[in-house]
C-alpha atoms as a PDB file:
ATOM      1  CA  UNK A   1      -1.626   2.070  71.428  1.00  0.00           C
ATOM      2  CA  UNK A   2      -1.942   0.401  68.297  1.00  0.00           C
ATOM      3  CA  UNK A   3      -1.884  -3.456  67.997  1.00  0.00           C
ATOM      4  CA  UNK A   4       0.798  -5.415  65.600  1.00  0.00           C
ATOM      5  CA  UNK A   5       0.043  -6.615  62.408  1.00  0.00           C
ATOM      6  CA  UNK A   6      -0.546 -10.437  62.780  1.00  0.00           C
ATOM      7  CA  UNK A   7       2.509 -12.747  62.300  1.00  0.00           C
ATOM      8  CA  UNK A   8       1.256 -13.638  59.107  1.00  0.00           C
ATOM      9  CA  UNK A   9      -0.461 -10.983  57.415  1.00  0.00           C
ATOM     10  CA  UNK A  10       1.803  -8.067  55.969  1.00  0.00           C
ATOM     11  CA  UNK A  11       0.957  -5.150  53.520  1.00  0.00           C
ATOM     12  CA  UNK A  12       3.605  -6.618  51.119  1.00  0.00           C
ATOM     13  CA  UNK A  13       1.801 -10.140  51.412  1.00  0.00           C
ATOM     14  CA  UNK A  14      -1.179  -8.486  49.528  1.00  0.00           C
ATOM     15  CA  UNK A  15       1.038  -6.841  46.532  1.00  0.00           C
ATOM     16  CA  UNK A  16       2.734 -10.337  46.411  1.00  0.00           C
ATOM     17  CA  UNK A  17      -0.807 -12.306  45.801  1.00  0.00           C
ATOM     18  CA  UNK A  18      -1.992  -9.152  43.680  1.00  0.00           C
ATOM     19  CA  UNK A  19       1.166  -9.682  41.434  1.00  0.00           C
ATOM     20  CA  UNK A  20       0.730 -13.522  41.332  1.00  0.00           C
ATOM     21  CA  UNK A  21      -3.276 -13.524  40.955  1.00  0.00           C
ATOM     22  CA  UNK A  22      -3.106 -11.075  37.805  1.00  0.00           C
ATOM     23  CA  UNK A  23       0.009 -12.845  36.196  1.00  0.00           C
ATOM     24  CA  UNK A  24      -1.735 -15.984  36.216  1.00  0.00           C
ATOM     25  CA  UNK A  25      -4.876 -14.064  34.777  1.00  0.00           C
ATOM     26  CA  UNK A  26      -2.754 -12.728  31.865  1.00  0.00           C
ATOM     27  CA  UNK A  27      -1.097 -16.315  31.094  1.00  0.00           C
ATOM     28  CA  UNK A  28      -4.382 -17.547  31.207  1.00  0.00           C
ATOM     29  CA  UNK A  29      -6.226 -15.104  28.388  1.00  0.00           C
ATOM     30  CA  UNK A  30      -3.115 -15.632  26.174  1.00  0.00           C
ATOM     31  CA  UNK A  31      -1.918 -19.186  26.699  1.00  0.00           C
ATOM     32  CA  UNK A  32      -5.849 -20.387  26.382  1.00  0.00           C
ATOM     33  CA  UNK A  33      -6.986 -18.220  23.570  1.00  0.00           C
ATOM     34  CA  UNK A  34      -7.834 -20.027  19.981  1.00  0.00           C
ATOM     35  CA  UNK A  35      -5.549 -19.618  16.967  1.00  0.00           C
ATOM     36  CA  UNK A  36      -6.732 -17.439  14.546  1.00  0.00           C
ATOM     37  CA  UNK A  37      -8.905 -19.410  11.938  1.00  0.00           C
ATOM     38  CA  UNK A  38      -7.405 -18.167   7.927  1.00  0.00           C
ATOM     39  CA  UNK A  39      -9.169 -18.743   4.671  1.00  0.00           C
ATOM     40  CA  UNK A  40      -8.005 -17.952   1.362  1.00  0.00           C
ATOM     41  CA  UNK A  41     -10.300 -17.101  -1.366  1.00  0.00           C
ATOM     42  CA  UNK A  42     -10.188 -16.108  -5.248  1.00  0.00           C
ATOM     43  CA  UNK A  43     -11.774 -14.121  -7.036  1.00  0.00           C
ATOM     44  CA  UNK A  44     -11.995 -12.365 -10.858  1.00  0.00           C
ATOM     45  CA  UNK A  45      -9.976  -8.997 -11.771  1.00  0.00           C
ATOM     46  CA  UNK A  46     -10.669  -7.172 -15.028  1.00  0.00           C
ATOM     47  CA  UNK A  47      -6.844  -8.655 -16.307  1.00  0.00           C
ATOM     48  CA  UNK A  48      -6.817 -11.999 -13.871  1.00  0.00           C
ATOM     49  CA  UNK A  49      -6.898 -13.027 -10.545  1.00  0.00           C
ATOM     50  CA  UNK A  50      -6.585 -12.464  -6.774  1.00  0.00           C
ATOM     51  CA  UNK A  51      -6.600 -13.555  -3.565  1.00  0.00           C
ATOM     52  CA  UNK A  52      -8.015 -12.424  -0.258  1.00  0.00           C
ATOM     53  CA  UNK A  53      -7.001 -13.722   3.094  1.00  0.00           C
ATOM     54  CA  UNK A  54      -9.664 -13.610   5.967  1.00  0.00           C
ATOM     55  CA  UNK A  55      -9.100 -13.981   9.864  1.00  0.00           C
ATOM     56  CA  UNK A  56     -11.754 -15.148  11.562  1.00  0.00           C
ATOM     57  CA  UNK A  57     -14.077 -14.197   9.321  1.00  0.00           C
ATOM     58  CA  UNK A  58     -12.993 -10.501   8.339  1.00  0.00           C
ATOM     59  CA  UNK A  59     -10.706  -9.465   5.620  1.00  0.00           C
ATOM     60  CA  UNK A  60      -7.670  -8.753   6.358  1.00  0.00           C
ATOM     61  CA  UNK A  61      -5.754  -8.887   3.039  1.00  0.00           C
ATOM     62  CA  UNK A  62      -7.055  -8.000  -0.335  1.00  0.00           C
ATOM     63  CA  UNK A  63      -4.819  -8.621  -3.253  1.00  0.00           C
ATOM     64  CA  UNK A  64      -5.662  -8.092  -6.680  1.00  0.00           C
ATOM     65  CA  UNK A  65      -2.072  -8.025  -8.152  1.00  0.00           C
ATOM     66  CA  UNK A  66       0.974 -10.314  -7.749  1.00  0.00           C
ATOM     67  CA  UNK A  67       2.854  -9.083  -4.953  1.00  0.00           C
ATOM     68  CA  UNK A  68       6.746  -7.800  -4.664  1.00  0.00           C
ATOM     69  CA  UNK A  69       6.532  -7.485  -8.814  1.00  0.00           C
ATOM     70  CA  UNK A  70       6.622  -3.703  -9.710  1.00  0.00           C
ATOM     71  CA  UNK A  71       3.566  -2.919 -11.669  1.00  0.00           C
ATOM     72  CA  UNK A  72       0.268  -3.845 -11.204  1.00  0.00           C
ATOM     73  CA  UNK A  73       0.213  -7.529 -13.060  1.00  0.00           C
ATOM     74  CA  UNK A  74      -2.814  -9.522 -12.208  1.00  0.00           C
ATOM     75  CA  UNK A  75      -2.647 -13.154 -11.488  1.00  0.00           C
ATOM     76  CA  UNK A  76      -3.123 -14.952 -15.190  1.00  0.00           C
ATOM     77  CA  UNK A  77      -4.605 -18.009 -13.857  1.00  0.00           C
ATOM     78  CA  UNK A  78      -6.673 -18.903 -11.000  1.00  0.00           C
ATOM     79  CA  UNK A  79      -4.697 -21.438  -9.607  1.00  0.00           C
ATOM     80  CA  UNK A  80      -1.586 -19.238  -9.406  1.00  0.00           C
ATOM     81  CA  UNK A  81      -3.888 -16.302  -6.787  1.00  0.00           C
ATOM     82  CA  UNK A  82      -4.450 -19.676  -5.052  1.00  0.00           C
ATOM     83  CA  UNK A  83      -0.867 -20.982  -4.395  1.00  0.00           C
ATOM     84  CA  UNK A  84       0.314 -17.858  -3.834  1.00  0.00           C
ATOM     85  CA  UNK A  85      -2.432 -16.614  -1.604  1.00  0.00           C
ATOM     86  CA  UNK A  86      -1.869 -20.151   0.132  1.00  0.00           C
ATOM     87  CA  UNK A  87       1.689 -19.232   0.631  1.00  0.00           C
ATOM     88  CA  UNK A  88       0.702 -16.030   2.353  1.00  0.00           C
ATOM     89  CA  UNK A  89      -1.795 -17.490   4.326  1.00  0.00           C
ATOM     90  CA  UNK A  90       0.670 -20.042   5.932  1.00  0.00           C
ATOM     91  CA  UNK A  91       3.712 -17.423   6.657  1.00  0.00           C
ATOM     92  CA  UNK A  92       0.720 -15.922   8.488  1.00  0.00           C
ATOM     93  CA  UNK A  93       0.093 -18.851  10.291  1.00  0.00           C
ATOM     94  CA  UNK A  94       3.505 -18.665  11.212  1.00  0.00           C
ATOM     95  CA  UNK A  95       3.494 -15.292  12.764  1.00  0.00           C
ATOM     96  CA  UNK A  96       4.814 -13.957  10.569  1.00  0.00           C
ATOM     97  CA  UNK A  97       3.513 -10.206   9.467  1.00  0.00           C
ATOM     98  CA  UNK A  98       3.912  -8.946   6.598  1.00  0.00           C
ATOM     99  CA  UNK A  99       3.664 -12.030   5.565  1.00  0.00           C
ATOM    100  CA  UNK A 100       6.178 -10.881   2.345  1.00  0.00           C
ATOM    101  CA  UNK A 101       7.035 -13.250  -0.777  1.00  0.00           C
ATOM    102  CA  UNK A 102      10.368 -12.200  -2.313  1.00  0.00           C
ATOM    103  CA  UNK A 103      10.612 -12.932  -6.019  1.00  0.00           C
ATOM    104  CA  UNK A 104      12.899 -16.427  -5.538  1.00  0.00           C
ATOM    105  CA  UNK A 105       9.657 -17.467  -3.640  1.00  0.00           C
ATOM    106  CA  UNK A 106       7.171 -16.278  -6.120  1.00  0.00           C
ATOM    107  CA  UNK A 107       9.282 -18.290  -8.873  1.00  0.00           C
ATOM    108  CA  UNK A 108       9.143 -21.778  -6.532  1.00  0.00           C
ATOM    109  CA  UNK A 109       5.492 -21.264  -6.545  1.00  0.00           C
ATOM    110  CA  UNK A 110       5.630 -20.893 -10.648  1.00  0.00           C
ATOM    111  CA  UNK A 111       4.595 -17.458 -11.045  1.00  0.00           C
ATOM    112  CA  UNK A 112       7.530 -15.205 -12.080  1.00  0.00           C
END
């Protein structure tokens, strides 16, 4: 004859602290993690300027041309990859991906 369980312990109790153990685990690894670190950078095309965006170190968006313009029209100054690679960078930020400019935007940052 084969004893009880105990009044306490069931099979089901182990699933329950199972469940509760690994959901706390997984809040834990994404509630605690950093924020991604972003840097914007410039640099010289053969007509202008771009931008690149890093995360954490590694590129993650390289951008020689103006984006949403058709064509392929370089930046014309320096300070324009910068704004608008800025702009990027913060929509990022935001969580937003792609991190699209529509041409109303581009013109608020003075480029089209």
């Amino acid at each position: 004859m084969t004893k009880p369980a105990g009044r306490f312990f069931r099979p089901w109790y182990a699933l329950l602290i199972g469940a509760v153990v690994g959901g706390l685990g997984w809040f834990g690894f994404h509630y605690f993690q950093p924020e991604p670190q972003y840097e914007t950078a410039v640099f010289k095309t053969e007509a202008g300027w771009g931008y690149e965006i890093k995360r954490d170190g590694k590129p993650l968006i390289y951008q020689p041309v103006i984006p949403g313009l058709a064509g392929n029209r370089s930046f014309l100054t320096r300070q324009q990859a910068r704004t608008v690679g800025e702009a990027v960078t913060e929509k990022m930020r935001q969580g937003q991906f792609p991190p699209a400019l529509t041409r109303q935007e581009l013109a608020q940052l003075g480029v089209y």
